[in-house]
Every structure is written in structure tokens, then in C-alpha cells.
N, C-alpha and C. Protein backbone atom coordinates (compact mmCIF):
# COMPACT_ATOMS: atom_id res chain seq x y z
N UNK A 1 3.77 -6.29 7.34
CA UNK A 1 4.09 -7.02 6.14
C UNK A 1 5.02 -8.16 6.50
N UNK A 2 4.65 -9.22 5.97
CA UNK A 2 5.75 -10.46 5.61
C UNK A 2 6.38 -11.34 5.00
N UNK A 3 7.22 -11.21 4.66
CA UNK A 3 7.69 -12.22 3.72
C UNK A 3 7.61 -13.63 3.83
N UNK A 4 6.91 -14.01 2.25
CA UNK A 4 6.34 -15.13 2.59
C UNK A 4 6.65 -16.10 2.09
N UNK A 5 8.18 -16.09 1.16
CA UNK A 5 8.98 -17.76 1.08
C UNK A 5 10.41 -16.78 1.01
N UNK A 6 10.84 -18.04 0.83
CA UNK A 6 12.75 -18.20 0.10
C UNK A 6 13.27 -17.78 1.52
N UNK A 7 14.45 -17.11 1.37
CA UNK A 7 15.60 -17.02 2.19
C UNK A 7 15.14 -16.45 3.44
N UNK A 8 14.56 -15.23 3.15
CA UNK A 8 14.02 -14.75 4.50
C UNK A 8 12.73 -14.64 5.17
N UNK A 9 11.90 -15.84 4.68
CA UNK A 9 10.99 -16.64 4.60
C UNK A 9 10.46 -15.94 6.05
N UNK A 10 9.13 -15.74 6.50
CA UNK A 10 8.45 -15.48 7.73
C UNK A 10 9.05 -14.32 8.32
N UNK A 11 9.88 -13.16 7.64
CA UNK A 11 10.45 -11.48 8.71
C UNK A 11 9.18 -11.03 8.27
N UNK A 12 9.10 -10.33 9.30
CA UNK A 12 8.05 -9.69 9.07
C UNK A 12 9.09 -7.89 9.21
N UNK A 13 8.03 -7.10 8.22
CA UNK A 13 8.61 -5.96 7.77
C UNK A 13 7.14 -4.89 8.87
N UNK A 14 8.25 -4.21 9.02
CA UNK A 14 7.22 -3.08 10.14
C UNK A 14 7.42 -1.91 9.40
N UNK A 15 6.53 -1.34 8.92
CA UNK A 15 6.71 -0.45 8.32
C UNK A 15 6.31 0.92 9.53
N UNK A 16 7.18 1.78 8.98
CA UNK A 16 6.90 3.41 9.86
C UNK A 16 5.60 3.84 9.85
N UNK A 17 5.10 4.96 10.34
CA UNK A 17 3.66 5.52 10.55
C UNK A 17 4.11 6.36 9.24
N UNK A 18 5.47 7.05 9.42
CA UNK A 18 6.02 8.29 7.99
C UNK A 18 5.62 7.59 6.25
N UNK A 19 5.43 6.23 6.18
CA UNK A 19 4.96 5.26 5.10
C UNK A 19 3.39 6.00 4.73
N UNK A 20 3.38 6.91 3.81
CA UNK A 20 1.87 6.70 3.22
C UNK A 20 1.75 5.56 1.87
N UNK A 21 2.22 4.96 1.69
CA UNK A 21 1.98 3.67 0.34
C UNK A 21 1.10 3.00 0.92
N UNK A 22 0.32 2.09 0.07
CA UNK A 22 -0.85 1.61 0.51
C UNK A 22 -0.01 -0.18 -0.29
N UNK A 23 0.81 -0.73 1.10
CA UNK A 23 1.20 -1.98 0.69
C UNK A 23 0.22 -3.13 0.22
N UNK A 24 0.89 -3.79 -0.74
CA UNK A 24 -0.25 -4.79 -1.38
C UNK A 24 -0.17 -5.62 -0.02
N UNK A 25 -1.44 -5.95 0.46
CA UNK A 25 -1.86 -7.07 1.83
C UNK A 25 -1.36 -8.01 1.43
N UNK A 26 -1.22 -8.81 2.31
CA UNK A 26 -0.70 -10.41 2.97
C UNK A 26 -1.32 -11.15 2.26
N UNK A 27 -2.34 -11.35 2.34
CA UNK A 27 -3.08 -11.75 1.47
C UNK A 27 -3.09 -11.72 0.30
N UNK A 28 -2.92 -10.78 -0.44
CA UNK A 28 -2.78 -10.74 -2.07
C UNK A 28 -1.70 -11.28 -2.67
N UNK A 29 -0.72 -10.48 -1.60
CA UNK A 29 0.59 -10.91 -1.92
C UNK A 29 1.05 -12.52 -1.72
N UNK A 30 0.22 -13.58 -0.80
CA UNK A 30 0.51 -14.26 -0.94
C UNK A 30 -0.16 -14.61 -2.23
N UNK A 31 -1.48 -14.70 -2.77
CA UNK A 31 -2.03 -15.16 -3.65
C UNK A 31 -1.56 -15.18 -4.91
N UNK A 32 -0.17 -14.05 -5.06
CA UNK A 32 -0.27 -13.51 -6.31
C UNK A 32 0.98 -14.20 -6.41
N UNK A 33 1.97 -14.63 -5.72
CA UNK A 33 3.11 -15.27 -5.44
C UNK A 33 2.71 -16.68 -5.55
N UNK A 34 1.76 -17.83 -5.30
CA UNK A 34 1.46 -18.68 -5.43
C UNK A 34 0.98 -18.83 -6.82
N UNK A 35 0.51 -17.82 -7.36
CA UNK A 35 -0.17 -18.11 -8.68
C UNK A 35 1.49 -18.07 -9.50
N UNK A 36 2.81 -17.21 -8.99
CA UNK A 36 3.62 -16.70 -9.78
C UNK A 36 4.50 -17.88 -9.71
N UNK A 37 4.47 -18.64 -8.35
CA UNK A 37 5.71 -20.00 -8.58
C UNK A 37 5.13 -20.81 -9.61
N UNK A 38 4.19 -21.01 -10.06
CA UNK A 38 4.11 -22.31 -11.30
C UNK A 38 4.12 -21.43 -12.63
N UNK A 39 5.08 -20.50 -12.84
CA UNK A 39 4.70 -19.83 -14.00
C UNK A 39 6.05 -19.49 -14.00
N UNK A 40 6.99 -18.50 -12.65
CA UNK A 40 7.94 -18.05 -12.72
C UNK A 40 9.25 -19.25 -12.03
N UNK A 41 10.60 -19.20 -12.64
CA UNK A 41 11.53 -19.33 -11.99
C UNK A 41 12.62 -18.50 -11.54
N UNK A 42 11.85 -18.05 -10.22
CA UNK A 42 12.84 -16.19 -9.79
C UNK A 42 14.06 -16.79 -9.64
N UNK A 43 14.51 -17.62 -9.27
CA UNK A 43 16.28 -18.11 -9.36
C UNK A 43 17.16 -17.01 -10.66
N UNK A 44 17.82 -16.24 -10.66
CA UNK A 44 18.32 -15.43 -11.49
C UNK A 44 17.45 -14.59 -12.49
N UNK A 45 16.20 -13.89 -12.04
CA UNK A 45 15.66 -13.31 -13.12
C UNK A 45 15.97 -11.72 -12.47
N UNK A 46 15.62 -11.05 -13.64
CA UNK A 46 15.95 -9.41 -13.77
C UNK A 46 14.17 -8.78 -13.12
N UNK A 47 14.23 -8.19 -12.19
CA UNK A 47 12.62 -7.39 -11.81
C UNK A 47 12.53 -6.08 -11.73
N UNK A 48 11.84 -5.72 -12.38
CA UNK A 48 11.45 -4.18 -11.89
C UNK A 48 10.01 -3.44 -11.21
N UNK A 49 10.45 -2.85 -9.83
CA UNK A 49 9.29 -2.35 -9.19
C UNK A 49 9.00 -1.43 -9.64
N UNK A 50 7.73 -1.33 -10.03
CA UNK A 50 7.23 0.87 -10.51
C UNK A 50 6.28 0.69 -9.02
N UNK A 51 6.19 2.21 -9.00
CA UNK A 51 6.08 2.58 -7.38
C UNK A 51 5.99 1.66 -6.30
N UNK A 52 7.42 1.57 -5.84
CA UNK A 52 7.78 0.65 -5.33
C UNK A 52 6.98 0.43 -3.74
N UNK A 53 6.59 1.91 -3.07
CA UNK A 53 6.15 1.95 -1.84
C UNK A 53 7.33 1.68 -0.83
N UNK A 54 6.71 0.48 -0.11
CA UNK A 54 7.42 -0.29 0.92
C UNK A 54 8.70 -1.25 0.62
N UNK A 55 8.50 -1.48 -0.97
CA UNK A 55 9.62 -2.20 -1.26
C UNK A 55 9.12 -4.04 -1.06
N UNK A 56 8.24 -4.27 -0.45
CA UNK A 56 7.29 -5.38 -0.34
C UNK A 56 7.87 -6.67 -0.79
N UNK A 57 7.07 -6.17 -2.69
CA UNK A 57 7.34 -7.19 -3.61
C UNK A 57 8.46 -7.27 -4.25
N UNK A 58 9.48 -6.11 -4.34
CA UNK A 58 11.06 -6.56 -4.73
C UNK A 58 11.88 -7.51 -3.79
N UNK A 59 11.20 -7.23 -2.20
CA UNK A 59 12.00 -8.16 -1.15
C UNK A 59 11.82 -9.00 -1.51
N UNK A 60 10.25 -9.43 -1.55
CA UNK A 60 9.75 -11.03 -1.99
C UNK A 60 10.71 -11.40 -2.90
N UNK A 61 10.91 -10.81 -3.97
CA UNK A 61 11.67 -11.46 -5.40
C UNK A 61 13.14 -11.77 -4.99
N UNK A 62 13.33 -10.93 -4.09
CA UNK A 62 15.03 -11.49 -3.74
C UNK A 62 15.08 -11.98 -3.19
N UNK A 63 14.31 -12.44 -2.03
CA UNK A 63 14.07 -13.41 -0.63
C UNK A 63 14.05 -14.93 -2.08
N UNK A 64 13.21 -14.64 -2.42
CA UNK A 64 13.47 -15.89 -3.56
C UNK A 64 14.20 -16.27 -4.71
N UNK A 65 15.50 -15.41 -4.11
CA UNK A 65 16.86 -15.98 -5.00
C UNK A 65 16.56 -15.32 -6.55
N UNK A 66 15.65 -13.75 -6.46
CA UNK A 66 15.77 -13.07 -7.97
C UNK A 66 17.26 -12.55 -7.88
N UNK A 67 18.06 -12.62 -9.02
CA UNK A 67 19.12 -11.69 -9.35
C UNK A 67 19.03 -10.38 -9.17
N UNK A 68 18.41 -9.81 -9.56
CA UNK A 68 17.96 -8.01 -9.33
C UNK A 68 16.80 -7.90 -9.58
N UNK A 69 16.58 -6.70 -8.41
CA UNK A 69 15.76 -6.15 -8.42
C UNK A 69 15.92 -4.59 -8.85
N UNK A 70 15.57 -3.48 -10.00
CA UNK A 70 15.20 -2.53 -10.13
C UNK A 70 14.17 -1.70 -9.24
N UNK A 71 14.00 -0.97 -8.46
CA UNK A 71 12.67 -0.45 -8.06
C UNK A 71 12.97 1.08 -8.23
N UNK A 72 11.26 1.86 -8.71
CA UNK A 72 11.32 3.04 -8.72
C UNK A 72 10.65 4.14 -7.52
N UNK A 73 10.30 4.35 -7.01
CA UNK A 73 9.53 5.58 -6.00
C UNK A 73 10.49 7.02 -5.71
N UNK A 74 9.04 7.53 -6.07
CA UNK A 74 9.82 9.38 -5.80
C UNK A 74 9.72 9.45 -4.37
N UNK A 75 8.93 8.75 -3.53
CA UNK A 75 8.64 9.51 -2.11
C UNK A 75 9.86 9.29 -1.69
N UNK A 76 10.82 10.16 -0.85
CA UNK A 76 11.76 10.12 -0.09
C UNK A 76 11.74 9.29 1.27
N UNK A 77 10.56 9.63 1.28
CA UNK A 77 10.19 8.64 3.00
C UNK A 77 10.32 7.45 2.64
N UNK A 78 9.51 6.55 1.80
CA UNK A 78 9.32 5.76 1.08
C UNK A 78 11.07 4.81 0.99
N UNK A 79 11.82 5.58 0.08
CA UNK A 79 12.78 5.39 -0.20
C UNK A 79 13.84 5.16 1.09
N UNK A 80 14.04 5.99 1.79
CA UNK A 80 14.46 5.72 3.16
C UNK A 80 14.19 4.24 3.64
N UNK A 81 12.74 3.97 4.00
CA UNK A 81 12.67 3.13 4.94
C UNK A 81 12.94 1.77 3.73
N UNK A 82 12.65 1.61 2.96
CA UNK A 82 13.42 0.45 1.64
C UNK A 82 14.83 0.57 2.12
N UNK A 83 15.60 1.68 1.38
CA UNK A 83 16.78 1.32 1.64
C UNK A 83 17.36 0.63 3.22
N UNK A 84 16.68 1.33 4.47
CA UNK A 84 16.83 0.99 5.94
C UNK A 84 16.72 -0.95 5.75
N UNK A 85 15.36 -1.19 5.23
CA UNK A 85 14.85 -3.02 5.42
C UNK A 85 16.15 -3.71 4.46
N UNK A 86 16.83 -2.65 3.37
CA UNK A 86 17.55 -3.63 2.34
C UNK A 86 18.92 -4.22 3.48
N UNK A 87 19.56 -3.08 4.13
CA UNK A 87 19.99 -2.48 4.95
C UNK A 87 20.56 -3.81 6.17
N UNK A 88 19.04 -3.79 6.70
CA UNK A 88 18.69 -4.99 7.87
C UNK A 88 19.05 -6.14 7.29
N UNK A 89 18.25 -6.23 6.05
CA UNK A 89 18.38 -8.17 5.87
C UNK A 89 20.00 -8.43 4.88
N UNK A 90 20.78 -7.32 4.84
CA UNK A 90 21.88 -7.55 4.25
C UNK A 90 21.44 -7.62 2.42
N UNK A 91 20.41 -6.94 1.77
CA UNK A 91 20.39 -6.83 0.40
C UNK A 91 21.27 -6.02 -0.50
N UNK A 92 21.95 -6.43 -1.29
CA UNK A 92 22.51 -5.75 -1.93
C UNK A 92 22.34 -5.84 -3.47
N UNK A 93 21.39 -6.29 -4.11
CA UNK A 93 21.35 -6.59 -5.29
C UNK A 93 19.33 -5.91 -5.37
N UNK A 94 19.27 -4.88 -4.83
CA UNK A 94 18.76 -4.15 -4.48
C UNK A 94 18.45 -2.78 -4.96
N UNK A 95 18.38 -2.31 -6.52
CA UNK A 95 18.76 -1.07 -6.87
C UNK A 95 17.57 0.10 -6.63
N UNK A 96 17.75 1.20 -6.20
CA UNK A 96 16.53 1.68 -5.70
C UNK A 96 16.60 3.67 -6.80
N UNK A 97 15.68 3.89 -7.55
CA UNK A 97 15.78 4.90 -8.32
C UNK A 97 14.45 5.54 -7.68
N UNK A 98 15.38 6.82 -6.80
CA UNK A 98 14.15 8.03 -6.57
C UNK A 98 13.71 8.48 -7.76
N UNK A 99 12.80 8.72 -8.43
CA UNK A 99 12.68 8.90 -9.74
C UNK A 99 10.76 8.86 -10.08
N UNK A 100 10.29 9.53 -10.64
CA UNK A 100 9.31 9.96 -11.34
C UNK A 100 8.65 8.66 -12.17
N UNK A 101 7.84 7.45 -12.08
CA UNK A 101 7.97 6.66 -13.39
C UNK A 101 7.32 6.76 -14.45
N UNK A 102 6.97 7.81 -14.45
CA UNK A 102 6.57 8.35 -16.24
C UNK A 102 7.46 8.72 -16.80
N UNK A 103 8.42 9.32 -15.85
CA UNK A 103 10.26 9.98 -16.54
C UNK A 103 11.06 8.44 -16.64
N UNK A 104 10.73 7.89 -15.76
CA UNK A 104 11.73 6.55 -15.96
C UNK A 104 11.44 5.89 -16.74
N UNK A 105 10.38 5.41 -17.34
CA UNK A 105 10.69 4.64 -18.24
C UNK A 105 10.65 4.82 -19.51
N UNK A 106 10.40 5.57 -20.24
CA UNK A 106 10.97 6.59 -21.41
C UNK A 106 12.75 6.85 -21.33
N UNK A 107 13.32 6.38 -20.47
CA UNK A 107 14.36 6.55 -20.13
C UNK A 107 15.25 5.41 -20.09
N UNK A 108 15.01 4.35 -19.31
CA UNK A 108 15.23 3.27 -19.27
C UNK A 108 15.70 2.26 -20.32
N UNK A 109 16.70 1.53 -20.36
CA UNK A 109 16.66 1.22 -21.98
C UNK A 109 17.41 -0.69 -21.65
N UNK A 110 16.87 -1.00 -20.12
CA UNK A 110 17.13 -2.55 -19.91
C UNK A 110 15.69 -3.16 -20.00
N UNK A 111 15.92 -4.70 -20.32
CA UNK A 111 14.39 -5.54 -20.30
C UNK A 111 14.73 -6.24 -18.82
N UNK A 112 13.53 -6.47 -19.04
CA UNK A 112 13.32 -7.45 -17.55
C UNK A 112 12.38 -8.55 -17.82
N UNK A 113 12.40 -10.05 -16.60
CA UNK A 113 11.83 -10.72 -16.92
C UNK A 113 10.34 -10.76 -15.80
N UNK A 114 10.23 -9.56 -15.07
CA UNK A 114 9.14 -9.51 -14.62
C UNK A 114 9.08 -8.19 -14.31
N UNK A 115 7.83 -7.79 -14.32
CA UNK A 115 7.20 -5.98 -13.97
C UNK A 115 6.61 -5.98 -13.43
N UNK A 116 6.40 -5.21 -11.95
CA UNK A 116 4.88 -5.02 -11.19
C UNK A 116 5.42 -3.92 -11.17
N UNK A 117 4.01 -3.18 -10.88
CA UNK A 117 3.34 -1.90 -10.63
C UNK A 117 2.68 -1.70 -9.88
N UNK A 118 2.61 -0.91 -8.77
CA UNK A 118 1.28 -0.69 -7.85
C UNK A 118 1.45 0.79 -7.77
N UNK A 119 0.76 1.40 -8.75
CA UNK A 119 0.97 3.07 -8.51
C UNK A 119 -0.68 3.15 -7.50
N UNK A 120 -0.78 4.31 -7.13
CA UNK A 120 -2.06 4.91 -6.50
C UNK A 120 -3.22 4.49 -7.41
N UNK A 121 -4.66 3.56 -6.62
CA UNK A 121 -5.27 3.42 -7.34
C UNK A 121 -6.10 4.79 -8.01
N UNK A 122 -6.30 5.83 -7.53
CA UNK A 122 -7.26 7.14 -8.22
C UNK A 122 -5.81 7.58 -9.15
N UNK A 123 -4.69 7.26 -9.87
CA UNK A 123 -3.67 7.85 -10.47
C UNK A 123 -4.09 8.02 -11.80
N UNK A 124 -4.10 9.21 -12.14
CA UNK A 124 -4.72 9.36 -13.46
C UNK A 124 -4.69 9.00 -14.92
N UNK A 125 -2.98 8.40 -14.44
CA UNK A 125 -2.64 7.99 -15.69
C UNK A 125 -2.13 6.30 -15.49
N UNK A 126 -3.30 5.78 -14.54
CA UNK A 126 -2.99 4.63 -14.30
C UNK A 126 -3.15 3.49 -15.77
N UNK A 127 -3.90 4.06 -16.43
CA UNK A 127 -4.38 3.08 -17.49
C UNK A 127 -3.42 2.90 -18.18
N UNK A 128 -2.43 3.94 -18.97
CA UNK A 128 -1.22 4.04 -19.62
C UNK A 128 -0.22 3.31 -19.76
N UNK A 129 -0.07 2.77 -18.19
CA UNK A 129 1.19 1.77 -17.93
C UNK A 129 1.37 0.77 -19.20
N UNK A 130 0.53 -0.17 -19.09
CA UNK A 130 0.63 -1.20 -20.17
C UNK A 130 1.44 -0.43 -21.54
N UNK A 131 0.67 0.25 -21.73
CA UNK A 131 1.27 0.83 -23.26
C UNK A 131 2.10 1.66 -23.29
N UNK A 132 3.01 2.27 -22.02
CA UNK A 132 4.01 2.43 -22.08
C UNK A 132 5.12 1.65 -21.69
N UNK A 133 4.65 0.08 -20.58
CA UNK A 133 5.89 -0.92 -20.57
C UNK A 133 6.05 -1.84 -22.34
N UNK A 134 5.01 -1.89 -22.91
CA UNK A 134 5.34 -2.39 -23.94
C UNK A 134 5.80 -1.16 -25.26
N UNK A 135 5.38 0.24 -25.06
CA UNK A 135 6.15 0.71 -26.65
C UNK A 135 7.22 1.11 -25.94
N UNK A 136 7.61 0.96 -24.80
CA UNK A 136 9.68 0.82 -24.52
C UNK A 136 10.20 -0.18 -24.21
N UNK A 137 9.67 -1.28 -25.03
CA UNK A 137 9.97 -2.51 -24.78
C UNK A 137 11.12 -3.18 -23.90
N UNK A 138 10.38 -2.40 -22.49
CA UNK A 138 11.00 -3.37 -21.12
C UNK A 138 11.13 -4.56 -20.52
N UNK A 139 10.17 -5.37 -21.35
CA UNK A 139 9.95 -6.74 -20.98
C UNK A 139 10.59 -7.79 -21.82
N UNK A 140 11.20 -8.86 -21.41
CA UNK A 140 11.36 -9.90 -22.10
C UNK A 140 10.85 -10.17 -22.89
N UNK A 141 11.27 -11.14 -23.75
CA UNK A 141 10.30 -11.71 -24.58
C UNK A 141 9.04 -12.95 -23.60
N UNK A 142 9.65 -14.00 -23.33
CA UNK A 142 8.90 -14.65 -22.34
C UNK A 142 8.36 -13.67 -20.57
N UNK A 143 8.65 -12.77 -20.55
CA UNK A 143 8.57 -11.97 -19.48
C UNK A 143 6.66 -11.50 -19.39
N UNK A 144 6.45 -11.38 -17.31
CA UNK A 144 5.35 -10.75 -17.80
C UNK A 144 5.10 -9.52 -16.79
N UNK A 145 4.39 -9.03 -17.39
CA UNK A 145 4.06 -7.37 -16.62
C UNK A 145 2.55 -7.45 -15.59
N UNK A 146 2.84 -7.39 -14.81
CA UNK A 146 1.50 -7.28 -13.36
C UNK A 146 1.33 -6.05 -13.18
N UNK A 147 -0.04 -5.65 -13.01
CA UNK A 147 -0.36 -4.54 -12.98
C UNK A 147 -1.54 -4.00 -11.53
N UNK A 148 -1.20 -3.98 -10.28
CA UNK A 148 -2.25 -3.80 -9.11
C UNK A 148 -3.22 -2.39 -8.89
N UNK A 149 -4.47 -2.87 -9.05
CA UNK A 149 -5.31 -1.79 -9.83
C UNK A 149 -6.36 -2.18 -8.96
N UNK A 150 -7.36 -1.00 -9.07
CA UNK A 150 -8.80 -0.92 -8.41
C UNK A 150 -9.55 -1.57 -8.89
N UNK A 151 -11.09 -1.73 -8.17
CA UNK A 151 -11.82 -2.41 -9.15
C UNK A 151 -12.42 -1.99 -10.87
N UNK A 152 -12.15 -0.66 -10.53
CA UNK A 152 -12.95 0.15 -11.58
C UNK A 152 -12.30 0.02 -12.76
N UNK A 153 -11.19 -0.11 -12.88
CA UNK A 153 -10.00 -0.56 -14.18
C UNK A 153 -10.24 -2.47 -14.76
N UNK A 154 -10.48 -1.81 -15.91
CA UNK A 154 -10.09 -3.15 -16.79
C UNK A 154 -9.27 -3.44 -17.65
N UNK A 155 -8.51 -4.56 -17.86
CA UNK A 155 -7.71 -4.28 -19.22
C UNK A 155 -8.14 -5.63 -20.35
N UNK A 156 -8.85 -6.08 -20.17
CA UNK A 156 -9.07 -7.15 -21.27
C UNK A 156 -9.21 -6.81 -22.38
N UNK A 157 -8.99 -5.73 -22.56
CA UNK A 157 -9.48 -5.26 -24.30
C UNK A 157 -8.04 -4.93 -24.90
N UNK A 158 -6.76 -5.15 -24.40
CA UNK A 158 -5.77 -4.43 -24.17
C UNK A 158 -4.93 -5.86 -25.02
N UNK A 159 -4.50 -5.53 -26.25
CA UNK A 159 -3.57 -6.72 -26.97
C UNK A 159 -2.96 -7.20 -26.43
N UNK A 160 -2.23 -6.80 -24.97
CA UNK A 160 -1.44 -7.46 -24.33
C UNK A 160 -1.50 -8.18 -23.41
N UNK A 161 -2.88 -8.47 -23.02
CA UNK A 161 -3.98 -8.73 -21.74
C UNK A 161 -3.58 -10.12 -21.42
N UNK A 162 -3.11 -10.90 -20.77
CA UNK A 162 -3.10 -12.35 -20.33
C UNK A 162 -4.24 -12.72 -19.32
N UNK A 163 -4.37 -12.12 -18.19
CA UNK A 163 -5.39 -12.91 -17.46
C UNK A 163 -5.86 -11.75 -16.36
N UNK A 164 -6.56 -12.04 -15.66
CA UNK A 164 -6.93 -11.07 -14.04
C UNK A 164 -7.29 -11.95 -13.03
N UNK A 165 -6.51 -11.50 -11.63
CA UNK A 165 -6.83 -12.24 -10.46
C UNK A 165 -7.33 -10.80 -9.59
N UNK A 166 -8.15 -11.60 -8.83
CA UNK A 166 -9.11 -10.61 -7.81
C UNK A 166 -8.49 -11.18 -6.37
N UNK A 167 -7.78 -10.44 -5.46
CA UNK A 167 -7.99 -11.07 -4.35
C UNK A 167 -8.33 -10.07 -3.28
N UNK A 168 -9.28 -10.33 -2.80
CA UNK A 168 -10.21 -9.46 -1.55
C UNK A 168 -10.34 -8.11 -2.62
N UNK A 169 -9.90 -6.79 -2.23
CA UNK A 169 -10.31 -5.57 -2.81
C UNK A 169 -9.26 -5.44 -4.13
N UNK A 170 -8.04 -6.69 -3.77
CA UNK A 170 -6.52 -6.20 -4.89
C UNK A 170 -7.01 -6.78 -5.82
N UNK A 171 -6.89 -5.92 -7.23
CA UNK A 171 -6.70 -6.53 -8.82
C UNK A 171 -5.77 -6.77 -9.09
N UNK A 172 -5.44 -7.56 -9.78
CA UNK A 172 -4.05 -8.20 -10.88
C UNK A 172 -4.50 -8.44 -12.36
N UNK A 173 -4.14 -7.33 -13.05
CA UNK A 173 -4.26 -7.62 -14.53
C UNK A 173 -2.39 -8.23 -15.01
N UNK A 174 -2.67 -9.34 -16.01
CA UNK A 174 -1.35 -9.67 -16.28
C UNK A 174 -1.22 -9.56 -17.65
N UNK A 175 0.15 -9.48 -18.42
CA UNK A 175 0.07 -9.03 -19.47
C UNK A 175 1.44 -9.64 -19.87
N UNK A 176 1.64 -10.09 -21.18
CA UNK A 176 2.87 -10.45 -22.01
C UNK A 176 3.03 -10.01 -23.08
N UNK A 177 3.87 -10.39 -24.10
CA UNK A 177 4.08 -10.22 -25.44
C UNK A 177 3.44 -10.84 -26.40
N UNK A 178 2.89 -10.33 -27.28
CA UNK A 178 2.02 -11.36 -28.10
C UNK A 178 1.51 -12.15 -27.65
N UNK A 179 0.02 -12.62 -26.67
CA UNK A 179 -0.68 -13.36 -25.96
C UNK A 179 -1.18 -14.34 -27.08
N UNK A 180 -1.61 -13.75 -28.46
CA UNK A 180 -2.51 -14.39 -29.15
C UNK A 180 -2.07 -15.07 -30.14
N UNK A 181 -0.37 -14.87 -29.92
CA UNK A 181 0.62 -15.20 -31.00
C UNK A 181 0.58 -16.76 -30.98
């Protein structure tokens, strides 16, 4: 994995063999970051990772001057080697919750101005997300929620639906507040 602008622009992140997360590719991640600079200004925004994995896309957000990052993952391994990379590149604005995120966010009671998600694509209750980041209204008002999903998932039927990017096998469904408002 590598980071692919702002401060720590080109590290590349080595992840352990003990890592079972299935990191969003180089590729996506750049794609999805290029689509996100003409939309987002991460300079001081609030983020939250749901299954965070590798920690990937919260680096990205702080490598690019986000204020905080939230991230959630239960795996302990997982969690380890995040905290180890926050560790290395000197992150400290970095918050990392071992934690369940069906328990977390029923729980949770801050907004943010951006959400990704990359839970397991076969996760059963992958569809849910949406309608549980919006009835605990985690998101900003201008804020938007990304959602990295298989092919087999759709959400366009979903009131909150903004757009979908495909890159190689990765989905991106995106989603805001009142789209149609």
C-alpha cells in the first residue's frame, strides 16, 4: 500500500502476512481520492473509518492535512499494526476504537464530514450501513458517506444514493443528505 498525496505523499505501507483485511488497491484508492479532491477540502475535516483494516484510507485523510480521523476495527491484529504505521509516521490525531461497528454506531453520538466503510464484501449485514449512518445521524449536513462494496450490491434505490464509481473489481456507492433536496 501507498500513500498517494499530502504530507507523506509516496510511503509506502507494508503490511504484515498476520493482516487478513482485504485493503482497498492502489488503484481504487487512487481513483476514489481523485474523484474526492474536487468535491472534498480534507484541510480540517472530521473522518470516520468503519472497518478500518489496514488503516489505508484514514492515513490518506491525514497525510492530507484531515483534522481527525475516527477509525473502527475489532481485529486485534488489525489494530496493532494501524496503531504500529500511526506510530512510524508520527500520527497522532489518529483515534483508533477496537470495537464492533454495529455496537458503535448506535453508540456514537459525533457527526463527521466524511464516512467510509469497507466491511467484508459477503458481510451480511452489509446493506444496512446506509440506514444506519443516516438514522444516527453521523454525517454532516454537507458531509458524504462512501460505501466499498461488491459487485452484487446496489444502492440506487436508496433516498440517500448520490452516485457509484466502479474501479477494476472495487465499488463506491456515495451517499449524502437529502440528494433530491
Amino acid at each position: 500500500m501507498r500513500i498517494i498525496s499530502g504530507k507523506f505523499k509516496g510511503r509506502r505501507i507494508q503490511a504484515s502476512s498476520k493482516i487478513t483485511a482485504r485493503p482497498t488497491t492502489d488503484f481504487a484508492k487512487e481513483g476514489l481520492f481523485n474523484l474526492l479532491n474536487n468535491r472534498i477540502d480534507f484541510e480540517g475535516i472530521r473522518m470516520l473509518d468503519l472497518f478500518a483494516g489496514t488503516g489505508s484510507i484514514g492515513i490518506e485523510c491525514i497525510s492530507r492535512a484531515c483534522r481527525e480521523v475516527v477509525a473502527v476495527e475489532l481485529n486485534e491484529k488489525h489494530g496493532t499494526f494501524i496503531r504500529k504505521v500511526c506510530s512510524e509516521l508520527k500520527i497522532d490525531n489518529y483515534f483508533l476504537h477496537k470495537a464492533d461497528v454495529f455496537r458503535f454506531i448506535p453508540a456514537c453520538h459525533s457527526k463527521f464530514d466524511l464516512i467510509f466503510a469497507d466491511p467484508p464484501y459477503d458481510l451480511e449485514k452489509l446493506t444496512t450501513l446506509p440506514d444506519l449512518i443516516f438514522s444516527h445521524d453521523l454525517l454532516e449536513e454537507d458531509g458524504l458517506f462512501i460505501l466499498e462494496h461488491g459487485a452484487k450490491h446496489q444502492f440506487d434505490t436508496h433516498p440517500d444514493f448520490l452516485f457509484h464509481r466502479k474501479y477494476g473489481n472495487v465499488n463506491f456507492s456515495f451517499f449524502g443528505k437529502n440528494p433530491g433536496a
